[in-house]
C-alpha atoms as a PDB file:
ATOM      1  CA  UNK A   1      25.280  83.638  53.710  1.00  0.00           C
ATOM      2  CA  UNK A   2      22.929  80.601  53.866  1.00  0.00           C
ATOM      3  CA  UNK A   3      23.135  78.411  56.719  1.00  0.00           C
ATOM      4  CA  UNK A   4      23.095  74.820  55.225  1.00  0.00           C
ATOM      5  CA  UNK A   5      21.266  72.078  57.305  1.00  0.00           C
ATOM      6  CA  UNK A   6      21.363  68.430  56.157  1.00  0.00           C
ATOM      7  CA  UNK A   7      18.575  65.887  57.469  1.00  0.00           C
ATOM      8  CA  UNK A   8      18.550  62.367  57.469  1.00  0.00           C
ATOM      9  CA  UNK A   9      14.849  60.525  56.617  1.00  0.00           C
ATOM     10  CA  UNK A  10      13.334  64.215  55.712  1.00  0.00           C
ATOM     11  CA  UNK A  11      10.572  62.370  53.140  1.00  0.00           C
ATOM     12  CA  UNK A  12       8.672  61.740  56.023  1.00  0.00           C
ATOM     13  CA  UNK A  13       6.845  61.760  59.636  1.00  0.00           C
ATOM     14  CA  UNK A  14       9.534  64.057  62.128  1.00  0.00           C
ATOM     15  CA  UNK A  15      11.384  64.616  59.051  1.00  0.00           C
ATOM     16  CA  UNK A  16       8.974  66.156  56.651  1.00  0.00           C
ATOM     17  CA  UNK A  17       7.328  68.422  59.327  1.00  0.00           C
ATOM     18  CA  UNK A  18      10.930  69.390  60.338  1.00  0.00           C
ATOM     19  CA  UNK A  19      11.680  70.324  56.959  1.00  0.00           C
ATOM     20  CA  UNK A  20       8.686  72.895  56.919  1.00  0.00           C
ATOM     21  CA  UNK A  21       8.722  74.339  60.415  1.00  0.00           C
ATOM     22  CA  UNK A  22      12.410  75.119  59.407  1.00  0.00           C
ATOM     23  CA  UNK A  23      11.655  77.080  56.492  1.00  0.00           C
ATOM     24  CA  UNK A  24       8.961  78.886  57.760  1.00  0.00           C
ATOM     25  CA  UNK A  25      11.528  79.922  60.574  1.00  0.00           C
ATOM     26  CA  UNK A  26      14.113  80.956  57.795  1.00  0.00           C
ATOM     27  CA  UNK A  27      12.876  80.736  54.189  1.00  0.00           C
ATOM     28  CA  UNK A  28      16.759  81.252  52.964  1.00  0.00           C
ATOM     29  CA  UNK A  29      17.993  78.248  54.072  1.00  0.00           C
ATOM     30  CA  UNK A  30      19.539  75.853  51.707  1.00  0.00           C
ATOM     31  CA  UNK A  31      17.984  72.126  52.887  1.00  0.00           C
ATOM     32  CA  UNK A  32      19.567  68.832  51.994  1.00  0.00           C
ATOM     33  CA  UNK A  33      17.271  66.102  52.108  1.00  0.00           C
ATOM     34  CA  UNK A  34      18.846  62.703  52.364  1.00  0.00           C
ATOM     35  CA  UNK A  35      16.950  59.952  52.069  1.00  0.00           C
ATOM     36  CA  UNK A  36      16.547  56.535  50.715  1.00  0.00           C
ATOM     37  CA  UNK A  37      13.753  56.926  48.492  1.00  0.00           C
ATOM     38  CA  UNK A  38      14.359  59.617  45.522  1.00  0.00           C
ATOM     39  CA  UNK A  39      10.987  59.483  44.286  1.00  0.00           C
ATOM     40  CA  UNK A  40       9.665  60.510  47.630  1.00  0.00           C
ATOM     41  CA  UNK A  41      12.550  62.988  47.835  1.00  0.00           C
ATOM     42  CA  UNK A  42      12.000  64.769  44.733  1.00  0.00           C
ATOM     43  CA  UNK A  43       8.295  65.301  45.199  1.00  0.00           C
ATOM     44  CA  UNK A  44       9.005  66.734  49.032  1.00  0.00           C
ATOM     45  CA  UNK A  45      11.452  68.952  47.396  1.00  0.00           C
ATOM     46  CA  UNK A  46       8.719  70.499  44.812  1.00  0.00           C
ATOM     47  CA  UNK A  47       6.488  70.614  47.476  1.00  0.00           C
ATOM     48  CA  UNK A  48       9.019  72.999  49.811  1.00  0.00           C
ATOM     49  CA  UNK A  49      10.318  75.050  46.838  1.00  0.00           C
ATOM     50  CA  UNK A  50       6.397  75.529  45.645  1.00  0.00           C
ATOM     51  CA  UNK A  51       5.873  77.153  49.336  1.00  0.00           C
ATOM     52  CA  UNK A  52       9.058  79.007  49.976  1.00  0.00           C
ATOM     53  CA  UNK A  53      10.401  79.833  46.467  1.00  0.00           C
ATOM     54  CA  UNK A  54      13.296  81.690  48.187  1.00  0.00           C
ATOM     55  CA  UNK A  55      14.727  78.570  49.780  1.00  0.00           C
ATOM     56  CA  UNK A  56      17.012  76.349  48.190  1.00  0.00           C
ATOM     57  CA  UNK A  57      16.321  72.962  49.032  1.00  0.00           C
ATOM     58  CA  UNK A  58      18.117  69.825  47.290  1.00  0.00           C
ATOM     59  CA  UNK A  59      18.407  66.355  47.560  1.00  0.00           C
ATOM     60  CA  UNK A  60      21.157  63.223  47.939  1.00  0.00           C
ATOM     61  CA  UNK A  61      20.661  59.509  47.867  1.00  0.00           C
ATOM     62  CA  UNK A  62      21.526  57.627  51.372  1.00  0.00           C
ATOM     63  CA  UNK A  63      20.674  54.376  53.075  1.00  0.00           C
ATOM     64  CA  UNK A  64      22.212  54.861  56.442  1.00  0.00           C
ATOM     65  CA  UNK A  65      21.555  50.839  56.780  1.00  0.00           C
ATOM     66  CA  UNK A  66      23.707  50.547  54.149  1.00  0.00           C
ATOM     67  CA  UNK A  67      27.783  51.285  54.425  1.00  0.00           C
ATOM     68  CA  UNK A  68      28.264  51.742  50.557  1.00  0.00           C
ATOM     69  CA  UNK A  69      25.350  54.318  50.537  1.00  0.00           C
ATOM     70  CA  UNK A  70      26.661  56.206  52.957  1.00  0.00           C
ATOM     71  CA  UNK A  71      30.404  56.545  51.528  1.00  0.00           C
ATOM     72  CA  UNK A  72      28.725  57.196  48.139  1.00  0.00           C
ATOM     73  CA  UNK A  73      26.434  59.968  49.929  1.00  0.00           C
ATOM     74  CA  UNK A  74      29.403  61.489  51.404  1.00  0.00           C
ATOM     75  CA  UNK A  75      31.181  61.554  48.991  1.00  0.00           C
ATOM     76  CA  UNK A  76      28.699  63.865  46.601  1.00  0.00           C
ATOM     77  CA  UNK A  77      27.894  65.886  49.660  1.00  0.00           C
ATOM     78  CA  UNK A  78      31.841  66.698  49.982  1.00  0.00           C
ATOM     79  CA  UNK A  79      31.824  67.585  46.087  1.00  0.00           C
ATOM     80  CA  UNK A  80      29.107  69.616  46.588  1.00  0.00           C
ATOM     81  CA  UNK A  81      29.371  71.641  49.968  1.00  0.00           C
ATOM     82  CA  UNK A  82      31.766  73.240  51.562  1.00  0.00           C
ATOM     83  CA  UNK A  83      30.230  73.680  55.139  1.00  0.00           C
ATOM     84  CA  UNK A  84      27.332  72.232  56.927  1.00  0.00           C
ATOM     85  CA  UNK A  85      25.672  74.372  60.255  1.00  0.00           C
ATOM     86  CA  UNK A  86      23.327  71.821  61.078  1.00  0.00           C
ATOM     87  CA  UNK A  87      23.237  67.915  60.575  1.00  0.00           C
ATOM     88  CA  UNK A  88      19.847  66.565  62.207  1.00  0.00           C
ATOM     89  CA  UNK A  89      20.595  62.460  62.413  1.00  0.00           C
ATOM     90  CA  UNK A  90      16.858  61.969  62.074  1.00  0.00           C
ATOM     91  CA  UNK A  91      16.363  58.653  60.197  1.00  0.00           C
ATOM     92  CA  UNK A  92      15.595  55.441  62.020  1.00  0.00           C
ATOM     93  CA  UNK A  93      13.579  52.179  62.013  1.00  0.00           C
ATOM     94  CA  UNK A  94      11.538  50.117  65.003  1.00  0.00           C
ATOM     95  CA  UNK A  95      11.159  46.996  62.669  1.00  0.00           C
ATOM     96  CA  UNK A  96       8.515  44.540  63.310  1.00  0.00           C
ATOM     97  CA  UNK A  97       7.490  45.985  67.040  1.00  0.00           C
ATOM     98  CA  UNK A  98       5.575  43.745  68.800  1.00  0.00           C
ATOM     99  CA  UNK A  99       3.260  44.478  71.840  1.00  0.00           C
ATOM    100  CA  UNK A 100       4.360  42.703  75.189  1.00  0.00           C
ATOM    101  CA  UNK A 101       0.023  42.210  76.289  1.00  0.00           C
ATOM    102  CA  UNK A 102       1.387  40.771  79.610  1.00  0.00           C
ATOM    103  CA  UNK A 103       3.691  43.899  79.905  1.00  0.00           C
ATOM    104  CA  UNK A 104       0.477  46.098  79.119  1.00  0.00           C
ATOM    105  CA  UNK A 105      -1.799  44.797  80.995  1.00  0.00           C
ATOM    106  CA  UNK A 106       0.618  44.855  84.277  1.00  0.00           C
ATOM    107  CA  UNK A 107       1.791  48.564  83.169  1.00  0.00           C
ATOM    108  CA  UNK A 108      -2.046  49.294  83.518  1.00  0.00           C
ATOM    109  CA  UNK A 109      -2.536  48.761  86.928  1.00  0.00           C
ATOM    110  CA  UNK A 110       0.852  49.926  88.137  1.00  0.00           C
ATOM    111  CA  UNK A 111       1.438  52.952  90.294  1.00  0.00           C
ATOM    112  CA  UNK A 112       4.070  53.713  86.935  1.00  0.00           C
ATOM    113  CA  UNK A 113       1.234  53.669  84.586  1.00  0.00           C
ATOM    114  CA  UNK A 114       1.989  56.896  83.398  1.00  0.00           C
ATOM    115  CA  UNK A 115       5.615  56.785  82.894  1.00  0.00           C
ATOM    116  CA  UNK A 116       4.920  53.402  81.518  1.00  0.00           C
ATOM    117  CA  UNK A 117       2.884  54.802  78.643  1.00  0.00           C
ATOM    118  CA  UNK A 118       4.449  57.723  77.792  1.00  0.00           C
ATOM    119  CA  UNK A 119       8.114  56.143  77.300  1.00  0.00           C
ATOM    120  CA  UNK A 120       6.738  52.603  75.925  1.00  0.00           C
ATOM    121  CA  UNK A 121       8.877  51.033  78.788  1.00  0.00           C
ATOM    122  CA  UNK A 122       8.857  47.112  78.483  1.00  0.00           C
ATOM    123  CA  UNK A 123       6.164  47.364  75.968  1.00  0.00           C
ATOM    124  CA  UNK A 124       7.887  46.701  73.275  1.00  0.00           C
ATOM    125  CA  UNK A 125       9.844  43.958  71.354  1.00  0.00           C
ATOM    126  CA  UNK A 126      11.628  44.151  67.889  1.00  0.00           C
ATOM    127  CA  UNK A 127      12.571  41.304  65.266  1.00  0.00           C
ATOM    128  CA  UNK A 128      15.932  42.516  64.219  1.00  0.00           C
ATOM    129  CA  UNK A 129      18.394  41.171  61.254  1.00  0.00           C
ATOM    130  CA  UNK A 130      21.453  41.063  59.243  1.00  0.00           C
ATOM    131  CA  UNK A 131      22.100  43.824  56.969  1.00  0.00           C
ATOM    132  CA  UNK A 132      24.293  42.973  53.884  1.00  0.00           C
ATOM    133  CA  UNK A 133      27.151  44.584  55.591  1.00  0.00           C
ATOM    134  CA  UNK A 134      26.699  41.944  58.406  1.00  0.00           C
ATOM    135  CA  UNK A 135      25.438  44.183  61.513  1.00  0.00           C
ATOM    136  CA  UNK A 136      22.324  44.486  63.189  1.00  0.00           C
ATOM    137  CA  UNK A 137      20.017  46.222  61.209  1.00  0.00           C
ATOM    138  CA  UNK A 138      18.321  48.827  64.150  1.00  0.00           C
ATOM    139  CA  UNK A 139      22.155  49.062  65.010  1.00  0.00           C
ATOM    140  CA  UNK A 140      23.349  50.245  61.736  1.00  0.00           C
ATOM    141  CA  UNK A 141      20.132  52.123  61.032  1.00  0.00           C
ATOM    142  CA  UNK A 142      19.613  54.330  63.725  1.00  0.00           C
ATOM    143  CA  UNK A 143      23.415  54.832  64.746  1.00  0.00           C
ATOM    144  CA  UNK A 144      26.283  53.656  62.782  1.00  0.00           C
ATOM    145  CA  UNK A 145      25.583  54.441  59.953  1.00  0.00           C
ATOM    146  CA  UNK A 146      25.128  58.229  60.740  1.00  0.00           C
ATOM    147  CA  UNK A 147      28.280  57.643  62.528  1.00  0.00           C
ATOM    148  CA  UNK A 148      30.157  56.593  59.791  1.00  0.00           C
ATOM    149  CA  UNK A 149      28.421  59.696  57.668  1.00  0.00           C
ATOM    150  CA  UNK A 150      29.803  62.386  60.223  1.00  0.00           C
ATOM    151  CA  UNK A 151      32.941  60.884  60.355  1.00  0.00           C
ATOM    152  CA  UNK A 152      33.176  61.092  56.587  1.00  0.00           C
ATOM    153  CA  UNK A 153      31.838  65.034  56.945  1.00  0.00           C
ATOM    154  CA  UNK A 154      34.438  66.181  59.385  1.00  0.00           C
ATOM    155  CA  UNK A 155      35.983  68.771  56.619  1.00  0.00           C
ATOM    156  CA  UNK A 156      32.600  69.926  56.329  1.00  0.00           C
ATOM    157  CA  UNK A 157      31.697  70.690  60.536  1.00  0.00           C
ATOM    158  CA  UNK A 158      35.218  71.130  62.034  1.00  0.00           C
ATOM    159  CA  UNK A 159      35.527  74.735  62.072  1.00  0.00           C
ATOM    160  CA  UNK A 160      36.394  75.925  65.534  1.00  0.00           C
ATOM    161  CA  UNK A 161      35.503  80.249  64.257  1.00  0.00           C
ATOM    162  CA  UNK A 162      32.034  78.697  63.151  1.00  0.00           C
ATOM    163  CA  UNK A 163      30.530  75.902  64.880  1.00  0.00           C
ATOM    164  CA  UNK A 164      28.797  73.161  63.375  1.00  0.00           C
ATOM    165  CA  UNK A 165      25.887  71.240  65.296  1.00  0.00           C
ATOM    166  CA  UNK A 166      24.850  67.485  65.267  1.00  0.00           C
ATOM    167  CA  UNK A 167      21.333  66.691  66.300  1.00  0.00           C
ATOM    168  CA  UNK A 168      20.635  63.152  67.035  1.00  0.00           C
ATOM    169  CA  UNK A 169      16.719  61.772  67.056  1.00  0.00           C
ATOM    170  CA  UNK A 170      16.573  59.518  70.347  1.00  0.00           C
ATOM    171  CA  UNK A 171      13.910  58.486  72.668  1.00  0.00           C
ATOM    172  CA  UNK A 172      12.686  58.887  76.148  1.00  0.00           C
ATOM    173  CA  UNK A 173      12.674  54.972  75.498  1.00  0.00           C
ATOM    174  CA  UNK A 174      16.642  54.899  75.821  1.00  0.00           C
ATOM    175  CA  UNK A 175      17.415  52.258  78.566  1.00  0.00           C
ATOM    176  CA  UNK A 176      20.362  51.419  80.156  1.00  0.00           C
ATOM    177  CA  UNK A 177      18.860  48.118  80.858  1.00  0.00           C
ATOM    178  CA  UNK A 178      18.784  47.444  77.631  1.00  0.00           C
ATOM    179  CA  UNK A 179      22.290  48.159  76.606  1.00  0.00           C
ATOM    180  CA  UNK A 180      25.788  46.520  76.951  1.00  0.00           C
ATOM    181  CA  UNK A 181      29.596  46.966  75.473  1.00  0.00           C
ATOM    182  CA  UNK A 182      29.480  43.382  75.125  1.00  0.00           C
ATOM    183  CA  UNK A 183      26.621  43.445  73.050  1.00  0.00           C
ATOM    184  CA  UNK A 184      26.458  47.194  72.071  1.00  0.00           C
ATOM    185  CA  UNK A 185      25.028  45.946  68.759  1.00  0.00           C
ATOM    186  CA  UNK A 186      21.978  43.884  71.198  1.00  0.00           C
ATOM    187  CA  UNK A 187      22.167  40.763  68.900  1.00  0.00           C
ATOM    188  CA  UNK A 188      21.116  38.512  71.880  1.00  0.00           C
ATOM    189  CA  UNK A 189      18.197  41.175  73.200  1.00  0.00           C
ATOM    190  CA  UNK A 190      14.635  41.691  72.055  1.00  0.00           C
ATOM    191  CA  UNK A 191      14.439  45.504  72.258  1.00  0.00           C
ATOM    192  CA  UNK A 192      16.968  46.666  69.988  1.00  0.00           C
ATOM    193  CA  UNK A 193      15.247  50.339  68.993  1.00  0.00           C
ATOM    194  CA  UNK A 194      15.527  50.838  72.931  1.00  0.00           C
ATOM    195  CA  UNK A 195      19.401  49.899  72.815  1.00  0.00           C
ATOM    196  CA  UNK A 196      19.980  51.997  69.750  1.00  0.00           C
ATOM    197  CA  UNK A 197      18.663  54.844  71.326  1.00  0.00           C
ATOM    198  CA  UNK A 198      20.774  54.348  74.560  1.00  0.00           C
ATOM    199  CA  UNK A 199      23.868  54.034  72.053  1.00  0.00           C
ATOM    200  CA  UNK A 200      23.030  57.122  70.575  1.00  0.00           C
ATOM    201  CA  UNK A 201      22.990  59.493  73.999  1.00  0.00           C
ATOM    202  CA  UNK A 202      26.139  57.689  74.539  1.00  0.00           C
ATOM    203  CA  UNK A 203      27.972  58.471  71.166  1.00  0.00           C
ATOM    204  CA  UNK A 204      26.632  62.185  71.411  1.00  0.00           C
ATOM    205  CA  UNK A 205      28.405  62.550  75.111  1.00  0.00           C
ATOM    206  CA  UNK A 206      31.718  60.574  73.620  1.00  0.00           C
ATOM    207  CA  UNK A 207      31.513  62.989  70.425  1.00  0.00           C
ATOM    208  CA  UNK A 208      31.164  66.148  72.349  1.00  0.00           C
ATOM    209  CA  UNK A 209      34.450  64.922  74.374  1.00  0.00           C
ATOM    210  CA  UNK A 210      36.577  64.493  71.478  1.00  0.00           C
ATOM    211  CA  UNK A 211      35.476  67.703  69.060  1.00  0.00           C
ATOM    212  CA  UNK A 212      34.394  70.324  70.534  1.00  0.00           C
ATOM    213  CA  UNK A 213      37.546  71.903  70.593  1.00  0.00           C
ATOM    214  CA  UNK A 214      37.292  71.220  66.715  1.00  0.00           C
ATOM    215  CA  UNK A 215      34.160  73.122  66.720  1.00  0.00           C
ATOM    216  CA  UNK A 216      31.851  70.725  66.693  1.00  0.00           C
ATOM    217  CA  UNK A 217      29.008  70.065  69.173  1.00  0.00           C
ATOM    218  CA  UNK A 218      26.434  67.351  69.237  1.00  0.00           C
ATOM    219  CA  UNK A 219      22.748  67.268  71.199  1.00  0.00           C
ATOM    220  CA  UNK A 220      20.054  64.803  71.563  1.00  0.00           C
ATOM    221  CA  UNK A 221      16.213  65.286  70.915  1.00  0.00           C
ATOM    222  CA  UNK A 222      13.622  63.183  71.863  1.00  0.00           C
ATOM    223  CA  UNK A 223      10.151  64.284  69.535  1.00  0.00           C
ATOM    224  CA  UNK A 224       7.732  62.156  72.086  1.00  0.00           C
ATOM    225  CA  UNK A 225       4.892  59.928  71.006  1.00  0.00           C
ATOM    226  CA  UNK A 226       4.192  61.611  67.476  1.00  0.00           C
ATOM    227  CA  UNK A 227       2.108  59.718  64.890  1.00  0.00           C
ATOM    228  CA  UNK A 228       4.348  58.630  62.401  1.00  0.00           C
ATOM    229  CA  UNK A 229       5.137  55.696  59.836  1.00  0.00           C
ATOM    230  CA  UNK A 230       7.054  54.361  63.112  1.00  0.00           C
ATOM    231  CA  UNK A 231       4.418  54.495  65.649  1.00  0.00           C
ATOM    232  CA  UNK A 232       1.849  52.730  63.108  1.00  0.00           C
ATOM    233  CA  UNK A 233       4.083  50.052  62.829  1.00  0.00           C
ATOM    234  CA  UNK A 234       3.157  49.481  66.414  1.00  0.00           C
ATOM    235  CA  UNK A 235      -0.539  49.670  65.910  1.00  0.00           C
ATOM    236  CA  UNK A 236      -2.372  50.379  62.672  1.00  0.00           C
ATOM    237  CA  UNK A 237      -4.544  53.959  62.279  1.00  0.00           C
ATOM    238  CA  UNK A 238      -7.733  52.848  62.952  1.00  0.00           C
ATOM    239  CA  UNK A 239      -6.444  51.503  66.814  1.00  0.00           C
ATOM    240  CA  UNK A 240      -4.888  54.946  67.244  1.00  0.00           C
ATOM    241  CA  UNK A 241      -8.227  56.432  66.543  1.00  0.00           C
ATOM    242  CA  UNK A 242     -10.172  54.715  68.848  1.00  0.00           C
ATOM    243  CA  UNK A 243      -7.540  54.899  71.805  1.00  0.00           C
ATOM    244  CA  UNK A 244      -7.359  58.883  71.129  1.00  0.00           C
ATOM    245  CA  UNK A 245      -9.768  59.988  73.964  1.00  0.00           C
ATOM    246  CA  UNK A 246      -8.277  58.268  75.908  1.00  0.00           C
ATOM    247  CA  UNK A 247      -4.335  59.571  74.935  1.00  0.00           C
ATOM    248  CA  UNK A 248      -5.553  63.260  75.118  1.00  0.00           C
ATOM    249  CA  UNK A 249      -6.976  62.869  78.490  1.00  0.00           C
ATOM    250  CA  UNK A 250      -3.489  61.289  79.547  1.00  0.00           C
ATOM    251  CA  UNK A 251      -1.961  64.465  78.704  1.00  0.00           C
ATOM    252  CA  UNK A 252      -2.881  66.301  81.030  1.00  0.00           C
ATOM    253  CA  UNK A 253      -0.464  63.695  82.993  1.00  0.00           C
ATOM    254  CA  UNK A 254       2.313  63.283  80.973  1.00  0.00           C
ATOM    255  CA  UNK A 255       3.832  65.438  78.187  1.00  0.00           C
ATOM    256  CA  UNK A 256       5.283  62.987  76.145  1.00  0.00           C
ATOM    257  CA  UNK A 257       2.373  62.834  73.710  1.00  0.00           C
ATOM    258  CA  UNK A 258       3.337  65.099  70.903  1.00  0.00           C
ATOM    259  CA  UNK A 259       1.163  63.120  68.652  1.00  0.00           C
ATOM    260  CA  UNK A 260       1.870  65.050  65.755  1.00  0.00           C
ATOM    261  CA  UNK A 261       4.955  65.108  63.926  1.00  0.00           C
ATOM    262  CA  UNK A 262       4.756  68.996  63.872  1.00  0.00           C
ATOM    263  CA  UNK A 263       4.383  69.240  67.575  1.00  0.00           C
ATOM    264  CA  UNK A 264       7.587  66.836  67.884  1.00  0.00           C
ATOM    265  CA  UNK A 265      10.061  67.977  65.648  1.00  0.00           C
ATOM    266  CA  UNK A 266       9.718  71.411  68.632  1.00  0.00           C
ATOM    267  CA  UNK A 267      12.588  70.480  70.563  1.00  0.00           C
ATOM    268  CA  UNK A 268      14.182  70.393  67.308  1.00  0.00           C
ATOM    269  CA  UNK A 269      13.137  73.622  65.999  1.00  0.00           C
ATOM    270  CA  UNK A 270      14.389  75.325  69.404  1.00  0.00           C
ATOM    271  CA  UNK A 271      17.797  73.886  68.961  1.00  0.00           C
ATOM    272  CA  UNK A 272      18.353  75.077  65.733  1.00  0.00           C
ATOM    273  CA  UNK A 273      18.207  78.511  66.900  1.00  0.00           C
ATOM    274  CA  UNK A 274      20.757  77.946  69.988  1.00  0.00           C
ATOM    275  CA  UNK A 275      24.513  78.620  69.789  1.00  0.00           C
ATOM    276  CA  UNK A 276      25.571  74.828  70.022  1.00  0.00           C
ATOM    277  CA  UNK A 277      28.534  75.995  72.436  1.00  0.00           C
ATOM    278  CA  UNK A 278      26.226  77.768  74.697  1.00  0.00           C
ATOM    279  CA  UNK A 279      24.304  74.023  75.476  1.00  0.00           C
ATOM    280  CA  UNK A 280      24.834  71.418  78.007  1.00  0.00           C
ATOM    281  CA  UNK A 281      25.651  68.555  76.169  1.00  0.00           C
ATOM    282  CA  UNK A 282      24.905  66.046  78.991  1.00  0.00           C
ATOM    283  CA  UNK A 283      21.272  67.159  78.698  1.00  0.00           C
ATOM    284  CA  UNK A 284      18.661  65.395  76.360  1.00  0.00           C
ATOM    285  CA  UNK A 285      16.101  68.176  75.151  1.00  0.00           C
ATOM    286  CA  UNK A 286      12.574  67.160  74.591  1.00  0.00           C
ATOM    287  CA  UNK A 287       9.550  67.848  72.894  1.00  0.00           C
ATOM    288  CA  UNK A 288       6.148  68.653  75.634  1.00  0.00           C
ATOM    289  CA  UNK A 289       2.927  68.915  74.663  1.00  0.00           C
ATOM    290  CA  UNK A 290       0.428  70.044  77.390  1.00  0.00           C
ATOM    291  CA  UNK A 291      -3.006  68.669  77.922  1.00  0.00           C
ATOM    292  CA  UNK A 292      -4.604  71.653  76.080  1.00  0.00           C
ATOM    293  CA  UNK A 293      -2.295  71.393  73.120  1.00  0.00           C
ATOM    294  CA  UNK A 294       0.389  73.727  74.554  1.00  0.00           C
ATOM    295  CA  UNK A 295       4.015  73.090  73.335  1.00  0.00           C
ATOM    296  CA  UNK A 296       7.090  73.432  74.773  1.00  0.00           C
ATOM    297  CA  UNK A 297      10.481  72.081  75.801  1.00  0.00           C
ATOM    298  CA  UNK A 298      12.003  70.415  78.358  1.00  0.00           C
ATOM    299  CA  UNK A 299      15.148  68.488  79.371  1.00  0.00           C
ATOM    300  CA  UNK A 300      16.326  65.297  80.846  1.00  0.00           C
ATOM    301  CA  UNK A 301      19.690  64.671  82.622  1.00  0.00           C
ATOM    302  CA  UNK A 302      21.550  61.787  81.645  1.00  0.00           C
ATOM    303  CA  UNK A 303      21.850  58.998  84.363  1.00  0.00           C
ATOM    304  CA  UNK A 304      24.768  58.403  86.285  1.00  0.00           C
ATOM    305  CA  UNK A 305      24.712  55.179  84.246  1.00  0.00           C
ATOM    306  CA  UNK A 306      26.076  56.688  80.571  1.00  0.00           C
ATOM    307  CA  UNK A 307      29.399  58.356  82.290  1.00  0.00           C
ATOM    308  CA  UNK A 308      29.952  55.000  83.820  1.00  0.00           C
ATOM    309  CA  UNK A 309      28.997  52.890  80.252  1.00  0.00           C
ATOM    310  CA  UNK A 310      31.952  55.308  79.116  1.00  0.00           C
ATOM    311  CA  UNK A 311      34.544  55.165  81.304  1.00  0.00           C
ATOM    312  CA  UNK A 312      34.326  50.999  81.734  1.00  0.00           C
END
């Protein structure tokens, strides 16, 4: 039987190379590719059928920013599956990042220099907004509206003889500093991509708690600095070229720089082949890359801080 894996935002960046490295790991799979733009869609489709012809790869319509999107998204998706294996939560948005100079200049000569530039901490700001269904837009992006789209699925993952897996996109860049209950959708904050990201560790932890006895188990991925639509919102190409030197030689320091969407979507890959009952769900799993191009996986324990955002 095929295993069926859904992914959010597979027309591009983490997405896209997700989609491939997947098939070329099992060219029977039957991909659903939700995303907002079915132009893009279709075309990624052709392109993945026209290289594994065995595969069956489809598409559905979803704009996890927007609530009536995702009901209508469900919706089809119930009509036309009966199971899903794997759900990657993959799209996302950093909208309007800005660059905090003051913040770079003092991350440059700081004994945290490298931690500073390989998780973006402090770096960067974010001009969020209203959506029309009158949340923050990172907020609803990048986690409630997948939330709302799993809780929709749950006839489709909540089989406790065959477990289903959620993985959730976050980022080394998920702060408790930059989170709060009383503002969990960081209306008042400037780094709202940071807060999103925090939100979504925490929502994986308080989904694990309350279905995995269903049969259901969720993890959390972080791909590392990977060039993508996202990161050249940040700074455009040509900046990315010239500061490339210097990136690669910083890898031999720290592994977050993936830099290519291939090389982050690993941590990805790996769980995909892991029985989701057999993996610590308190862990976040991420993408290395080694300064000779090396990659690999490793993990991150979450803080002290999340088990006390949850039990508050």
């Amino acid at each position: 039987m095929r295993k069926v894996v859904l992914i959010t935002g597979a027309s591009s960046g983490i997405g896209l190379a997700l989609c491939k490295r997947l098939l070329v790991e099992d060219d029977e799979l039957h991909l659903c590719l939700a995303c907002r733009n079915m132009s893009k869609a279709e075309a990624v489709r052709a392109a993945l059928l026209a290289s594994h012809p065995t595969a069956e790869v489809t598409v559905v319509q979803v704009d996890v920013s927007n609530l009536q999107s995702v009901f209508q998204a469900s919706k089809e998706l119930k009509q036309r599956f009966q199971r899903f294996d794997c759900i990657y939560l993959n799209a996302g948005i950093m909208p309007n990042p800005h660059l905090n100079i003051k913040a770079l200049f003092s991350g440059l000569f700081s004994r945290n220099v490298i931690h500073v530039f390989s998780t973006a901490e402090g770096l960067l700001t974010q001009d969020d907004k209203i959506t029309a269904d009158g949340l923050q837009e990172v907020f609803e992006t990048n986690v409630f509206g997948h939330f709302i789209l799993i809780r929709e699925l749950e006839p489709l993952l909540c089989h406790s003889d065959n477990p289903s897996q959620l993985i959730w996109t976050s980022s080394r860049n998920a702060r408790k500093s930059n989170f709060s209950l009383e503002d969990f959708q960081h209306s008042k904050g400037k780094e709202p991509y940071s807060s999103s990201k925090y939100a979504t560790d925490l929502l994986s932890v308080a989904l694990n708690r309350n279905f995995n006895q269903q049969g259901l188990y969720s993890n959390v991925v972080c791909p590392g600095t990977a060039l993508t639509n996202l990161t050249y919102g940040v700074l455009p190409p040509f900046i990315w070229t010239l500061l490339m030197p210097a990136i690669l030689l910083m890898r031999f320091f720290a592994n977050a720089f993936t830099l290519t969407p291939y090389n982050g979507t690993e941590a990805l890959v790996w769980l995909f082949h892991q029985k989701p009952e057999s993996l610590n769900p308190l862990i976040k799993y991420l993408s290395a890359t080694t300064g000779f191009g090396r990659n690999y996986i490793t993990t991150q324990k979450f803080s002290s801080n999340v088990f006390c955002t949850l039990t508050d």
